[in-house]
Protein backbone atom coordinates (compact mmCIF):
# COMPACT_ATOMS: atom_id res chain seq x y z
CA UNK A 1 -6.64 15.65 -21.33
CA UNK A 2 -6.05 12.14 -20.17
CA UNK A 3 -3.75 9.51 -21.88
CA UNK A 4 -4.89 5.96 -21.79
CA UNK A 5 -1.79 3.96 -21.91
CA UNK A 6 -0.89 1.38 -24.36
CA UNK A 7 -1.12 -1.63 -21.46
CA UNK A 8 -4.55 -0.08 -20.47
CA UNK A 9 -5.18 -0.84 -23.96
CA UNK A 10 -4.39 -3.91 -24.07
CA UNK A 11 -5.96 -5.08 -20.87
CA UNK A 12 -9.29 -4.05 -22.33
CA UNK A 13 -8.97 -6.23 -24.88
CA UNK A 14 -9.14 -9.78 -22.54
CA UNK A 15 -12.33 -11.97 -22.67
CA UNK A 16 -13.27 -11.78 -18.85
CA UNK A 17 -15.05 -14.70 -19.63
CA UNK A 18 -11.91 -16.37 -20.86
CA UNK A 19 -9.83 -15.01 -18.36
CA UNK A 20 -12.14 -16.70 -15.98
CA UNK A 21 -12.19 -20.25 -17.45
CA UNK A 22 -8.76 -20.23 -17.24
CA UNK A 23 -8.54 -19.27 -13.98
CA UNK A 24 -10.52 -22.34 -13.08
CA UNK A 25 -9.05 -24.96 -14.89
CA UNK A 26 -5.90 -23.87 -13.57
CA UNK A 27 -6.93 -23.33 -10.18
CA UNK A 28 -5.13 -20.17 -10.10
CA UNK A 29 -7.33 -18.49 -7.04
CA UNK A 30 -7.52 -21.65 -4.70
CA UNK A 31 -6.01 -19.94 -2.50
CA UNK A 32 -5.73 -16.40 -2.58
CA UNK A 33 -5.78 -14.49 0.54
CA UNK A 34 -7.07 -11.05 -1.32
CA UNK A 35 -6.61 -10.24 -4.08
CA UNK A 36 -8.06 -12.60 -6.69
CA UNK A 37 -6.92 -12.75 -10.21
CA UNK A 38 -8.70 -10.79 -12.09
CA UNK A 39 -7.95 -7.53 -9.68
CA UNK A 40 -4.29 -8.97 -9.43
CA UNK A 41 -4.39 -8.40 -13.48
CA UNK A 42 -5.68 -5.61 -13.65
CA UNK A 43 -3.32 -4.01 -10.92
């Protein structure tokens, strides 16, 4: 039996989409050497 916990829960709940625009207009993986933000959230 596997337990899915309550911040995997929540994380499922974000808008990619959104997640994305905002990334943009805040230029929040300008420079990333990586990891960009989406996998950074999601880690």
């Amino acid at each position: 039996m596997s337990t899915i916990t309550l911040f995997a829960q929540i994380i499922k709940k974000i808008d990619r989409s959104v997640f994305k625009k905002l990334v943009e207009k805040h230029h929040s993986d300008k420079e990333n050497k990586g990891f960009d933000s989406w996998t950074h959230f999601r880690r």
